[in-house]
N, C-alpha and C. Protein backbone atom coordinates (compact mmCIF):
# COMPACT_ATOMS: atom_id res chain seq x y z
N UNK A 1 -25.30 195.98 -106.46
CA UNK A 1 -25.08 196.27 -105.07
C UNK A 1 -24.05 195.33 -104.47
N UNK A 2 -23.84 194.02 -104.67
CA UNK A 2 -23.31 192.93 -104.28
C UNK A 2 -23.43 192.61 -102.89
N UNK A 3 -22.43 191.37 -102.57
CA UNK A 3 -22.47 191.29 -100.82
C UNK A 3 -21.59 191.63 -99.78
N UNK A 4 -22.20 191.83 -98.75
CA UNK A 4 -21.66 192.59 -98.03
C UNK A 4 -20.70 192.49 -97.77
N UNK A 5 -19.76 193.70 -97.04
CA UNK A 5 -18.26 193.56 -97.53
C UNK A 5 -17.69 192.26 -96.50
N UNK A 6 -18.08 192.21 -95.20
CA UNK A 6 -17.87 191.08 -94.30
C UNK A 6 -17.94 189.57 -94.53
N UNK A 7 -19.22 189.56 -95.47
CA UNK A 7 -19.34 188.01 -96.22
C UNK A 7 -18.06 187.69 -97.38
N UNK A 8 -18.14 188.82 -97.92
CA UNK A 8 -16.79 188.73 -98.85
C UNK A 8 -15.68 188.57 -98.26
N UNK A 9 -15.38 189.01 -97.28
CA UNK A 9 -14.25 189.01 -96.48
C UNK A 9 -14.10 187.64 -95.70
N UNK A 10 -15.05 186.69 -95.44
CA UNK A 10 -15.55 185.51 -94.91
C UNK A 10 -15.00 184.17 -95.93
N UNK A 11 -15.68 184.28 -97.32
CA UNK A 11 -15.56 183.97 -98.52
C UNK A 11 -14.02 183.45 -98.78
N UNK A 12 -13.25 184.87 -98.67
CA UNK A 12 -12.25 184.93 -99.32
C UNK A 12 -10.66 184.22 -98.01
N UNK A 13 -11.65 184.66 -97.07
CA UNK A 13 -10.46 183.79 -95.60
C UNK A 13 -10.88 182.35 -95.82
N UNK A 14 -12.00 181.96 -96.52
CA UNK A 14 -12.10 180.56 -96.32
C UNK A 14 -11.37 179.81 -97.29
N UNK A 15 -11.09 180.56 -98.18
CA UNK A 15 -10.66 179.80 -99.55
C UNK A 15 -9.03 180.09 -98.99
N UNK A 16 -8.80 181.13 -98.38
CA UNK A 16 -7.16 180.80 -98.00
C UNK A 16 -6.69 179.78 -97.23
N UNK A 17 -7.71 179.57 -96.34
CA UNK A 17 -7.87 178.74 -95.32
C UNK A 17 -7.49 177.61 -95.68
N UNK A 18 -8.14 176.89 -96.21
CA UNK A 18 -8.44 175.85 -97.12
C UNK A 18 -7.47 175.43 -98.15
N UNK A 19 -6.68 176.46 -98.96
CA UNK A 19 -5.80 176.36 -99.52
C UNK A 19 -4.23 175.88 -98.60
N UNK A 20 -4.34 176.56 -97.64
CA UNK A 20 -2.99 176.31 -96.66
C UNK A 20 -3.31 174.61 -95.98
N UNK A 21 -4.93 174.28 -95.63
CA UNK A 21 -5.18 173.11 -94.73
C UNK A 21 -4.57 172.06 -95.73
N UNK A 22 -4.90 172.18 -97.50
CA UNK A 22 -4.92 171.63 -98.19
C UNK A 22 -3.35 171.15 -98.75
N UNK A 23 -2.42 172.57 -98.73
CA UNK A 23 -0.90 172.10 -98.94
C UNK A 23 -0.17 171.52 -97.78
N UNK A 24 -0.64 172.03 -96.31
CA UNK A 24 0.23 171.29 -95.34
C UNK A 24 -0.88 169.54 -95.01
N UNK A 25 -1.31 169.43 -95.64
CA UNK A 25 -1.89 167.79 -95.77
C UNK A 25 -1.50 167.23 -96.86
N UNK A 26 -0.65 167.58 -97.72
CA UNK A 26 -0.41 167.20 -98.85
C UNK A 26 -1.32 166.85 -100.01
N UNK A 27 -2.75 167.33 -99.58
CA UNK A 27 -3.45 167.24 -100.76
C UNK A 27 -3.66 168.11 -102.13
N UNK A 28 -3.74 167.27 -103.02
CA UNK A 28 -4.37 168.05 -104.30
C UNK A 28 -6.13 168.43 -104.50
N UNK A 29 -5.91 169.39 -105.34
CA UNK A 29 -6.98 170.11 -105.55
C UNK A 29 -8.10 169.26 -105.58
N UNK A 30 -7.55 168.37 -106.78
CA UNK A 30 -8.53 167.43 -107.03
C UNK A 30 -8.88 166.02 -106.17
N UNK A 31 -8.07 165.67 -105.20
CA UNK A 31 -8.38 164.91 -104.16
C UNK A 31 -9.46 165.67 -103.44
N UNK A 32 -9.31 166.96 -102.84
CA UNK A 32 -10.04 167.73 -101.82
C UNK A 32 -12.04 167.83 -102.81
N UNK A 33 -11.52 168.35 -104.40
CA UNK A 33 -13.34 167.79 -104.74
C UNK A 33 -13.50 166.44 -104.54
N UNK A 34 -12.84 165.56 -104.20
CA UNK A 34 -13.09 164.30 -104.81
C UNK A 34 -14.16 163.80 -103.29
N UNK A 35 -13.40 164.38 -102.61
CA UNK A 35 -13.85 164.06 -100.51
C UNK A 35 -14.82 164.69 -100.31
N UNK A 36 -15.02 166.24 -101.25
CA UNK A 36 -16.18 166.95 -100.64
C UNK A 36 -17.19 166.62 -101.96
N UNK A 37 -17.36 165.83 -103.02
CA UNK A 37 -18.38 165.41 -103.56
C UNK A 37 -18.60 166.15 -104.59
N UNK A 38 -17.87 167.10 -105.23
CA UNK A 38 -17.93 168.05 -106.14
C UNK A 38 -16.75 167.90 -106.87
N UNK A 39 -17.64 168.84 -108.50
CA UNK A 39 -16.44 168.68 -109.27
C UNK A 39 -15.03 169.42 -109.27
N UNK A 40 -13.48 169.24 -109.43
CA UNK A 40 -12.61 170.21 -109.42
C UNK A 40 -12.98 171.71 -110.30
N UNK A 41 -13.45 172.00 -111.10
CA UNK A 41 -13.59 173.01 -111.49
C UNK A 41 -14.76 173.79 -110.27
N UNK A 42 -15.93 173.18 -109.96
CA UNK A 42 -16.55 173.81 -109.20
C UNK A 42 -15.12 174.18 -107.53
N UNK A 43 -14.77 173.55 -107.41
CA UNK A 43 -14.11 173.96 -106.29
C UNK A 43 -13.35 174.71 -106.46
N UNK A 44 -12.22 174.70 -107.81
CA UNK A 44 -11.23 176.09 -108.17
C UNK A 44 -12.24 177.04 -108.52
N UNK A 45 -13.59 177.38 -108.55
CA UNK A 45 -14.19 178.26 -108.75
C UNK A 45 -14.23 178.81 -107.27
N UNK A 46 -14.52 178.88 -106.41
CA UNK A 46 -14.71 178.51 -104.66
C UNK A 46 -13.35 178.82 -104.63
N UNK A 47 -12.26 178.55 -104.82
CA UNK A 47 -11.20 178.62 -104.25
C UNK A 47 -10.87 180.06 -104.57
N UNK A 48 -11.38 180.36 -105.70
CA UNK A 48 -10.87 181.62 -106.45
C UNK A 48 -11.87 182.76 -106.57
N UNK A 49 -12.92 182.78 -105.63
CA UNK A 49 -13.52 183.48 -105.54
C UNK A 49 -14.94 183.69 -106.57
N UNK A 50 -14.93 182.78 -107.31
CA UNK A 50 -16.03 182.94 -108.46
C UNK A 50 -16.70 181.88 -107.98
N UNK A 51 -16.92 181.28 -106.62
CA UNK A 51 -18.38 180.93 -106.43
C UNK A 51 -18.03 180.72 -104.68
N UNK A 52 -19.70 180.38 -103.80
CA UNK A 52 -19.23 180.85 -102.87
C UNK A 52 -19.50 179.08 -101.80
N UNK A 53 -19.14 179.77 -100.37
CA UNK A 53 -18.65 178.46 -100.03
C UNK A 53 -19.78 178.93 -98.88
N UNK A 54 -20.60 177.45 -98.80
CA UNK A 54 -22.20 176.91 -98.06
C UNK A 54 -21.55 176.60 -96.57
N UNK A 55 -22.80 176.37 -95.86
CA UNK A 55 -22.42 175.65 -94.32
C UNK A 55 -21.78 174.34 -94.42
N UNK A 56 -22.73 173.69 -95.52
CA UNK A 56 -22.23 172.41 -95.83
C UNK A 56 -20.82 172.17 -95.93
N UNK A 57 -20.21 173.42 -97.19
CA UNK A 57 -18.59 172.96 -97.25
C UNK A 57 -18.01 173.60 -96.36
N UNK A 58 -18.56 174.06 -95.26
CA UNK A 58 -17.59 174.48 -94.14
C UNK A 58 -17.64 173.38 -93.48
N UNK A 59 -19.01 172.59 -92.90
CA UNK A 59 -18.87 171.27 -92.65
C UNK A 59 -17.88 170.56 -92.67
N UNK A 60 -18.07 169.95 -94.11
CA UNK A 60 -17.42 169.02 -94.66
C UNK A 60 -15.83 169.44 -94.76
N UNK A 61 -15.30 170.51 -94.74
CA UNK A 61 -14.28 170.81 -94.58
C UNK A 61 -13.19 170.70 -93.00
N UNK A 62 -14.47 170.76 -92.49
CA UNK A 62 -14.19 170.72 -90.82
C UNK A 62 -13.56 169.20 -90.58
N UNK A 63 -14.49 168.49 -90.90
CA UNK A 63 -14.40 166.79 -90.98
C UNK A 63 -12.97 166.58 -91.64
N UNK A 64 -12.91 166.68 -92.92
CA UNK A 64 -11.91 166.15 -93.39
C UNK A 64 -10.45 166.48 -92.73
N UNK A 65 -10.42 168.03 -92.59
CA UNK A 65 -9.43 168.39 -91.91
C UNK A 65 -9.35 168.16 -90.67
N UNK A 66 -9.98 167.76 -90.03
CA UNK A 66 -9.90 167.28 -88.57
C UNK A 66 -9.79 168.78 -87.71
N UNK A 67 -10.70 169.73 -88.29
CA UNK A 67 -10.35 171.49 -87.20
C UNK A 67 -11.96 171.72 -87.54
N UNK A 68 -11.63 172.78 -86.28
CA UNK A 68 -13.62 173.15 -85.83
C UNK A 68 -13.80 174.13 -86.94
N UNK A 69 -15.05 174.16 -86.95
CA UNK A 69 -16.15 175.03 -87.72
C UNK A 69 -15.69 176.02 -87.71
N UNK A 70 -15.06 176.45 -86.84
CA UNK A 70 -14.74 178.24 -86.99
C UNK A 70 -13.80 178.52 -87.26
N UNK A 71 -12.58 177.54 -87.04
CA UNK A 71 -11.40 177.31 -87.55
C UNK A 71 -10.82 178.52 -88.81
């Protein structure tokens, strides 16, 4: 059945999101697991759609990047 098409659609803006916060800060992949406490493969998984992204790493994403939750 999978999930719903809106969460997927949620999912997949966050990982773009994130990808753009991540090149105009000049960070690497592996700096960005290193801040949010996870390993780089778990996060290129997340980034790429093969795993999914919690309140927590919206959190913690908020923080680092210095932009709101809804951002």
């Amino acid at each position: 059945m999978g999930e719903p098409k809106e969460l997927g659609n949620l999912q997949n803006s966050l990982s773009v999101r994130v990808n753009h916060l991540r090149f105009i800060n000049g960070m690497t992949q592996k700096e960005l697991a290193l801040r949010l406490g996870m390993g780089g493969s778990t996060l290129g998984h997340k980034i790429n759609g093969l795993g999914k992204w919690g309140l927590e790493d919206a959190i913690a994403l908020s923080s680092i990047f210095d932009v709101s939750i809804d951002y």
